[in-house]
C-alpha atoms as a PDB file:
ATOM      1  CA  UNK A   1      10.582  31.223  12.327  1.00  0.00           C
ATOM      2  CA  UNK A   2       9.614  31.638   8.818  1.00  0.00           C
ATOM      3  CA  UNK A   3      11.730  33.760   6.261  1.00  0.00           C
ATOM      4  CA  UNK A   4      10.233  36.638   4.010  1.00  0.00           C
ATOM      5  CA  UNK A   5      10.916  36.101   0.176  1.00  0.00           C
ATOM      6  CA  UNK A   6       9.155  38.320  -2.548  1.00  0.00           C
ATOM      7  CA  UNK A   7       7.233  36.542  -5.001  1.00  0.00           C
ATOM      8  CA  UNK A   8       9.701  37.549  -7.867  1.00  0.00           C
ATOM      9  CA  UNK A   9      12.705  35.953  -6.129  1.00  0.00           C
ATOM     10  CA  UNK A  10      11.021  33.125  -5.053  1.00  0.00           C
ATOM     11  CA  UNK A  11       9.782  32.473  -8.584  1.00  0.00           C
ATOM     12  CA  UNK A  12      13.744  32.455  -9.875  1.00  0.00           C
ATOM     13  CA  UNK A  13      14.442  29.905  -6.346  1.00  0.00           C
ATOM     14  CA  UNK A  14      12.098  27.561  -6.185  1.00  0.00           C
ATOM     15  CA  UNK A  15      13.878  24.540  -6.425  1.00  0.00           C
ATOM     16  CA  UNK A  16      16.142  25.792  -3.999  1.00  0.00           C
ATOM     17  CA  UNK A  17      13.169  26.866  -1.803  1.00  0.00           C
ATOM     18  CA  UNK A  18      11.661  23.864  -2.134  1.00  0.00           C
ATOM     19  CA  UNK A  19      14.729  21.898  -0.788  1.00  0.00           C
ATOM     20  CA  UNK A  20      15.357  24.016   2.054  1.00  0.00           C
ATOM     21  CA  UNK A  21      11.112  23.164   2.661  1.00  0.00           C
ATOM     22  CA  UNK A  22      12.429  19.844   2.542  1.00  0.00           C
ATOM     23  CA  UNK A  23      14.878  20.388   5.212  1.00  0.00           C
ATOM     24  CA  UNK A  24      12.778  22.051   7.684  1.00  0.00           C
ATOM     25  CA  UNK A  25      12.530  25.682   6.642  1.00  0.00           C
ATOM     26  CA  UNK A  26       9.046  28.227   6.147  1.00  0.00           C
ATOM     27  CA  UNK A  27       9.271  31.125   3.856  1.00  0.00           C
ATOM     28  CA  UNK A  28       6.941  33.507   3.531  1.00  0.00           C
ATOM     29  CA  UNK A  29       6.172  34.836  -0.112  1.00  0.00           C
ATOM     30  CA  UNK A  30       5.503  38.579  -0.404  1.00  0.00           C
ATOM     31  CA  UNK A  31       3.699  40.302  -3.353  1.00  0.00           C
ATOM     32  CA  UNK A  32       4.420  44.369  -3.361  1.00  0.00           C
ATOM     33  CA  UNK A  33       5.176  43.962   0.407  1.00  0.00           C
ATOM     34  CA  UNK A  34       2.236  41.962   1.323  1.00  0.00           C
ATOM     35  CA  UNK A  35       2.470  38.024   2.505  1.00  0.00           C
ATOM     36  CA  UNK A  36       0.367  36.219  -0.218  1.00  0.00           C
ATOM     37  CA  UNK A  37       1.855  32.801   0.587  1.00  0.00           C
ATOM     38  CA  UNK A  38       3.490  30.353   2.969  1.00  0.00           C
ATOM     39  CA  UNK A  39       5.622  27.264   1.737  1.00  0.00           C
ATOM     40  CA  UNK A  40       6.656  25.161   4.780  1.00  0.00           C
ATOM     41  CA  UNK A  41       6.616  21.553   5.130  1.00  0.00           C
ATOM     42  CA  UNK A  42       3.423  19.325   5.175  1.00  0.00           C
ATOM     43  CA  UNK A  43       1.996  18.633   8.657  1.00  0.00           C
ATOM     44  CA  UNK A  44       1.482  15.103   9.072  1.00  0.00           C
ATOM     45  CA  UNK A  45      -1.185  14.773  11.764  1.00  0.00           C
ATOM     46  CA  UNK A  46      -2.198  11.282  12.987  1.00  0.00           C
ATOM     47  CA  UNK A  47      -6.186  11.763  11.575  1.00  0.00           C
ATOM     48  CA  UNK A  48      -4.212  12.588   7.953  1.00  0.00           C
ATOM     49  CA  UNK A  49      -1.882   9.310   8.422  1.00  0.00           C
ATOM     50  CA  UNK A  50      -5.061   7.055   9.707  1.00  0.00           C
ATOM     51  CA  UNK A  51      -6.990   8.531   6.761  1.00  0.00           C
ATOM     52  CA  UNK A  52      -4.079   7.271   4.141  1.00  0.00           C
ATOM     53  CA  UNK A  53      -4.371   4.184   6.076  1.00  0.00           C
ATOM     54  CA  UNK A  54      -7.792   3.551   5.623  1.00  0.00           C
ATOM     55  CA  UNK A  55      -7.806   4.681   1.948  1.00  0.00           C
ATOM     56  CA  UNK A  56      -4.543   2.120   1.249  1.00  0.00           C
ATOM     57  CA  UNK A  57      -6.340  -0.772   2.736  1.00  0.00           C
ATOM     58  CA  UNK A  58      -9.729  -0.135   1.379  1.00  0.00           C
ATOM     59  CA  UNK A  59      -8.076  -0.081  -2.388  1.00  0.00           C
ATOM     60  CA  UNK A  60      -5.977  -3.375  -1.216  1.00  0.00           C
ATOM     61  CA  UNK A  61      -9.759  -4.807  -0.362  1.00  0.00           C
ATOM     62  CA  UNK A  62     -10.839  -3.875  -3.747  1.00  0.00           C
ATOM     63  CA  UNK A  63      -7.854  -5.870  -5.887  1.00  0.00           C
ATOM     64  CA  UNK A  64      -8.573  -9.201  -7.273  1.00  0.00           C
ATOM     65  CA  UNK A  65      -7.267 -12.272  -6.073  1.00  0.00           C
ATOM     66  CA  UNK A  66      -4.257 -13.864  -7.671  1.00  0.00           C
ATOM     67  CA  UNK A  67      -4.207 -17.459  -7.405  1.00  0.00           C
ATOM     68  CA  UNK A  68      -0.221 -17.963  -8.141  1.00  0.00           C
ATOM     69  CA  UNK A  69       1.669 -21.278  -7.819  1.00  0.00           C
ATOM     70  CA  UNK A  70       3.782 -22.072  -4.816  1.00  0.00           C
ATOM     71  CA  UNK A  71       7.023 -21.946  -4.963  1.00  0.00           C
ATOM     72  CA  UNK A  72      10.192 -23.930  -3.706  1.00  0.00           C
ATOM     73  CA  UNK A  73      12.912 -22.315  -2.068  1.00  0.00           C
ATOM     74  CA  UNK A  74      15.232 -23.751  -4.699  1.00  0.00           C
ATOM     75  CA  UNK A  75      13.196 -21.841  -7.417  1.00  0.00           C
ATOM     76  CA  UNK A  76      13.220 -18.936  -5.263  1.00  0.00           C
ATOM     77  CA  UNK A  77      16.915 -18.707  -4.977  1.00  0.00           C
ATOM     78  CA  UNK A  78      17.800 -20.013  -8.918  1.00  0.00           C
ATOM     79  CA  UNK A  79      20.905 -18.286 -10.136  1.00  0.00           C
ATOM     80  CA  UNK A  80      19.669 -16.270 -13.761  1.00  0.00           C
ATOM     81  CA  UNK A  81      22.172 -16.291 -16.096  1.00  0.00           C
END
């Protein structure tokens, strides 16, 4: 169930709207009585996560090679002082 907050008072909240968002919440935002907006949280469909997927790996393709030197688990594990 989504909440009704004018436009005015959600201007002066935001942050707070925004963290209740976070948490869960919808609000509607009114303009002179009229809904001209909804914030509610993001809705993460399985296309939209297979999408981010496909862009991550496709940039990972992309990225040069880096040819670094093998290291010993002595080196790994070398107290810095």
């Amino acid at each position: 169930m989504s909440r009704t907050v004018t436009a005015a008072d959600a201007n002066r909240q935001f942050s707070r709207l925004l963290q209740e968002v976070k948490e869960g919440r919808s609000f509607i935002v009114t303009s002179h009585g009229r809904p001209v907006a909804k914030l509610s949280p993001p809705e993460l469909s399985e296309e939209a996560a297979a999408a981010a997927r496909t862009a991550l790996f496709s940039r990972l393709r992309r990225q040069p090679l880096t040819r670094a030197a093998r290291w010993t688990r002595d080196e790994l594990y070398e107290d810095v002082e």
